[in-house]
Protein backbone atom coordinates (compact mmCIF):
# COMPACT_ATOMS: atom_id res chain seq x y z
CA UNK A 1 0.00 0.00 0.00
CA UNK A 2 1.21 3.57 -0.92
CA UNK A 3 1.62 6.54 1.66
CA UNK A 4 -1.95 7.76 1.49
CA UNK A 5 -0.47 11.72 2.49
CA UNK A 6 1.92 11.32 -1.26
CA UNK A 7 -0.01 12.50 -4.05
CA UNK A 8 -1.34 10.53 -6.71
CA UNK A 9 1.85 10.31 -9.27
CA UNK A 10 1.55 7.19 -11.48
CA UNK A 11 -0.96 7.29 -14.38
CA UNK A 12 -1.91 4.21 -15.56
CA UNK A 13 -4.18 3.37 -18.98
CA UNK A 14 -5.93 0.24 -18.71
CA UNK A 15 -6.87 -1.16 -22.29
CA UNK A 16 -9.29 -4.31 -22.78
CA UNK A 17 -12.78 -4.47 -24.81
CA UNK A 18 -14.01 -6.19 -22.13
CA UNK A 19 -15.69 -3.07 -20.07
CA UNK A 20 -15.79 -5.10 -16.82
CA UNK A 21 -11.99 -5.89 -16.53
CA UNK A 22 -11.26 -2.27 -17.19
CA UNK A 23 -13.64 -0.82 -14.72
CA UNK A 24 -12.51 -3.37 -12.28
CA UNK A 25 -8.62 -2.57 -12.98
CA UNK A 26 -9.38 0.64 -13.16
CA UNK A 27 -11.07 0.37 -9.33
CA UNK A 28 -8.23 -1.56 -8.08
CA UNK A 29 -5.78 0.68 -9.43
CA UNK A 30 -7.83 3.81 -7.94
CA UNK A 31 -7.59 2.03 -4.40
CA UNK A 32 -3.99 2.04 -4.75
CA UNK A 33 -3.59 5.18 -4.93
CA UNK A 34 -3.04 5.71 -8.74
CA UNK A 35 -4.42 7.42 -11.37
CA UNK A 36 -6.54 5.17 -13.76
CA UNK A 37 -7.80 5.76 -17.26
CA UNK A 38 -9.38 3.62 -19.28
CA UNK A 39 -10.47 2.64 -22.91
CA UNK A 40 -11.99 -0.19 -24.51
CA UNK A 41 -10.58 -0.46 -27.83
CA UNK A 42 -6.94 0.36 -29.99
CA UNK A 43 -8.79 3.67 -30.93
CA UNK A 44 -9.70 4.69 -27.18
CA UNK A 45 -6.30 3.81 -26.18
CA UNK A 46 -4.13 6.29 -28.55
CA UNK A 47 -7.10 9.09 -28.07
CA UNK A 48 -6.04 8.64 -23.99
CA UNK A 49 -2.25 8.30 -24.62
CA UNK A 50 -2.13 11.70 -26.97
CA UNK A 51 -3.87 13.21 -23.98
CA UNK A 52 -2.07 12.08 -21.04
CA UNK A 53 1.50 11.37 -20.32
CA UNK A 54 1.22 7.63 -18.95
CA UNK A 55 3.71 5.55 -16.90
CA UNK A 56 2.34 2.44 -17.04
CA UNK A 57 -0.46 0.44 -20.28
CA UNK A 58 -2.12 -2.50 -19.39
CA UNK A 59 -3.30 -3.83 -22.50
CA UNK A 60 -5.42 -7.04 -24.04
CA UNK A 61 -3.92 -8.47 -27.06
CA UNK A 62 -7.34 -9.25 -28.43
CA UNK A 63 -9.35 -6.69 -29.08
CA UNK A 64 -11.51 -6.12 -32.34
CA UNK A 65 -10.00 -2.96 -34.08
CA UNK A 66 -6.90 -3.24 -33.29
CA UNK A 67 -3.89 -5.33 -31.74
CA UNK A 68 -2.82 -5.18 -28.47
CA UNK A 69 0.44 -5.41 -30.51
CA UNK A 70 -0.45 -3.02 -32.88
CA UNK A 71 -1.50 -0.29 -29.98
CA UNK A 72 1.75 -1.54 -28.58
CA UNK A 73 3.60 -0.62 -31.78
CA UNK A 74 2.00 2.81 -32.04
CA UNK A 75 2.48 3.69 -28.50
CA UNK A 76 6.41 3.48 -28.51
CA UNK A 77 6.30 5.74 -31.73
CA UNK A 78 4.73 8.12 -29.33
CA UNK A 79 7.70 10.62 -27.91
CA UNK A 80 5.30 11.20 -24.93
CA UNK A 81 4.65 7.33 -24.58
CA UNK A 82 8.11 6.10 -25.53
CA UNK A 83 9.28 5.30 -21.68
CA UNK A 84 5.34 3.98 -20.18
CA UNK A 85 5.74 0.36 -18.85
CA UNK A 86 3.79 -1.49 -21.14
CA UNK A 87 1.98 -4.96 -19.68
CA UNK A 88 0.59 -7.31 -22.19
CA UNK A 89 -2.29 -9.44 -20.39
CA UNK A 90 -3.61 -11.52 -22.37
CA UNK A 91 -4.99 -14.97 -22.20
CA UNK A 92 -2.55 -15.77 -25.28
CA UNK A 93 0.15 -17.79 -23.42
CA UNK A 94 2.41 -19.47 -26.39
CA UNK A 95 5.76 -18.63 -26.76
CA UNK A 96 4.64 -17.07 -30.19
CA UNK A 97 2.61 -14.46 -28.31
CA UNK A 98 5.14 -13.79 -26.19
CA UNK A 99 8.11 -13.39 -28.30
CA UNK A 100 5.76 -10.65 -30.65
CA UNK A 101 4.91 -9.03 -27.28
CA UNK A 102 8.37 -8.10 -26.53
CA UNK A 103 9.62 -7.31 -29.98
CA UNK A 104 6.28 -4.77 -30.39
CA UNK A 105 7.85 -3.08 -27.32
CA UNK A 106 5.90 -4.95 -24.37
CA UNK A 107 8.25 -5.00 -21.08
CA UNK A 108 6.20 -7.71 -19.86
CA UNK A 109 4.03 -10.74 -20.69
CA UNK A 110 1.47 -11.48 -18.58
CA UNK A 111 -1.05 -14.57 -18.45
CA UNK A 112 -4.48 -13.77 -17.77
CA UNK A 113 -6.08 -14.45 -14.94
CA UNK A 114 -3.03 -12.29 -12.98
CA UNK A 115 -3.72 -11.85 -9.54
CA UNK A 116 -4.23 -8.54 -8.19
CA UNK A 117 -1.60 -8.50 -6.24
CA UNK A 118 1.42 -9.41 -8.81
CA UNK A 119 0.32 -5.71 -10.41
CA UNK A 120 -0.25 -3.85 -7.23
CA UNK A 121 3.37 -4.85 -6.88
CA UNK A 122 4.62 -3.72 -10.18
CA UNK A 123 2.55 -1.17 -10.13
CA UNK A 124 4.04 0.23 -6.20
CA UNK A 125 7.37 -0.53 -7.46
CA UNK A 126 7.19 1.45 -10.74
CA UNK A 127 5.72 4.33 -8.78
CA UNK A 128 9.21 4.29 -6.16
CA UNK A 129 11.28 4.04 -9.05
CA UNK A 130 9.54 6.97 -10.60
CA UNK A 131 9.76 9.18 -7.13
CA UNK A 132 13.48 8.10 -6.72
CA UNK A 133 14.26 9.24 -9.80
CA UNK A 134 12.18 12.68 -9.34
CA UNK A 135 14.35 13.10 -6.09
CA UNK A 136 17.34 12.12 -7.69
CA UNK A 137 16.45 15.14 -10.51
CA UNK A 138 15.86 17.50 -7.56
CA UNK A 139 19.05 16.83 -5.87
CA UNK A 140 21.09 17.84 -8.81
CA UNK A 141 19.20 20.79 -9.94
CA UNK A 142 20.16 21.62 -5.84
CA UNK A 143 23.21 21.19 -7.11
CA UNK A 144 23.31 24.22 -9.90
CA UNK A 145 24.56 27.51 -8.14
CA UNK A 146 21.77 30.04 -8.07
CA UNK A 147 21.23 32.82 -10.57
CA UNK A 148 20.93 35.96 -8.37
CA UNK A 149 20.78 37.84 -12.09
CA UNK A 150 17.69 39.07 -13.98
CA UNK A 151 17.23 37.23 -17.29
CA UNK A 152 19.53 37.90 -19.62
């Protein structure tokens, strides 16, 4: 569980056609502490990403107008999108399915049913990596000697 008094950091985009798994991972993910969107389709999923800057896509591999692969694809030729975590969860467990998830720019292949848990996990430990590195950013700007000028 995240410190309830940090704020909200980690946006996550929860993809599947199937409305009740993303308005159930979307729930979950809200209870954590995170920021959920959703979409339903390929279509949904690059209208969200063009509008939000997303760490993390959870995404079905089988969805009817488009890929999980393909939105995969598309996503990482997204500057904005080119550094989100991107989760394949799919019921498609074959080596096959796997191999094209990575080479379409998946991180990770996940077998559906995934218990809560495993991406509450990734999900916590994303969101520290992401604040480390934030801290990490304001320590060296710290660093900088301070302009006492106007602008020049």
């Amino acid at each position: 569980m995240r410190d309830p008094k940090l704020p909200a950091s980690l946006r996550v985009l929860i993809v599947d056609d199937c409305v009740d798994t993303t308005a159930t991972l979307a729930l979950l993910a809200q209870s954590w502490g995170f920021r959920a969107h959703v979409a339903n389709n390929g279509q949904g999923a690059l209208q969200v990403a063009g509008e939000h800057l997303l760490d993390a896509v959870i995404l079905d591999l089988a969805m009817p107008d488009m890929t999980g692969w393909e939105l995969a694809r598309r996503l990482r030729e997204l500057p904005a999108q080119k550094n989100a975590l991107l989760v394949a969860m799919s019921g498609y467990g074959h080596e096959e399915a796997r191999r094209r998830s990575l080479e379409v720019g998946c991180n990770l292949h996940w077998l559906k049913p995934v218990e809560p848990d495993q991406l509450r996990l990734l999900l916590a430990a994303l969101e520290n990596e992401k604040r480390e590195h934030v801290s990490r950013e304001a320590d060296r700007s710290g660093d900088l000697p301070a302009h006492s000028g106007g602008h020049r």
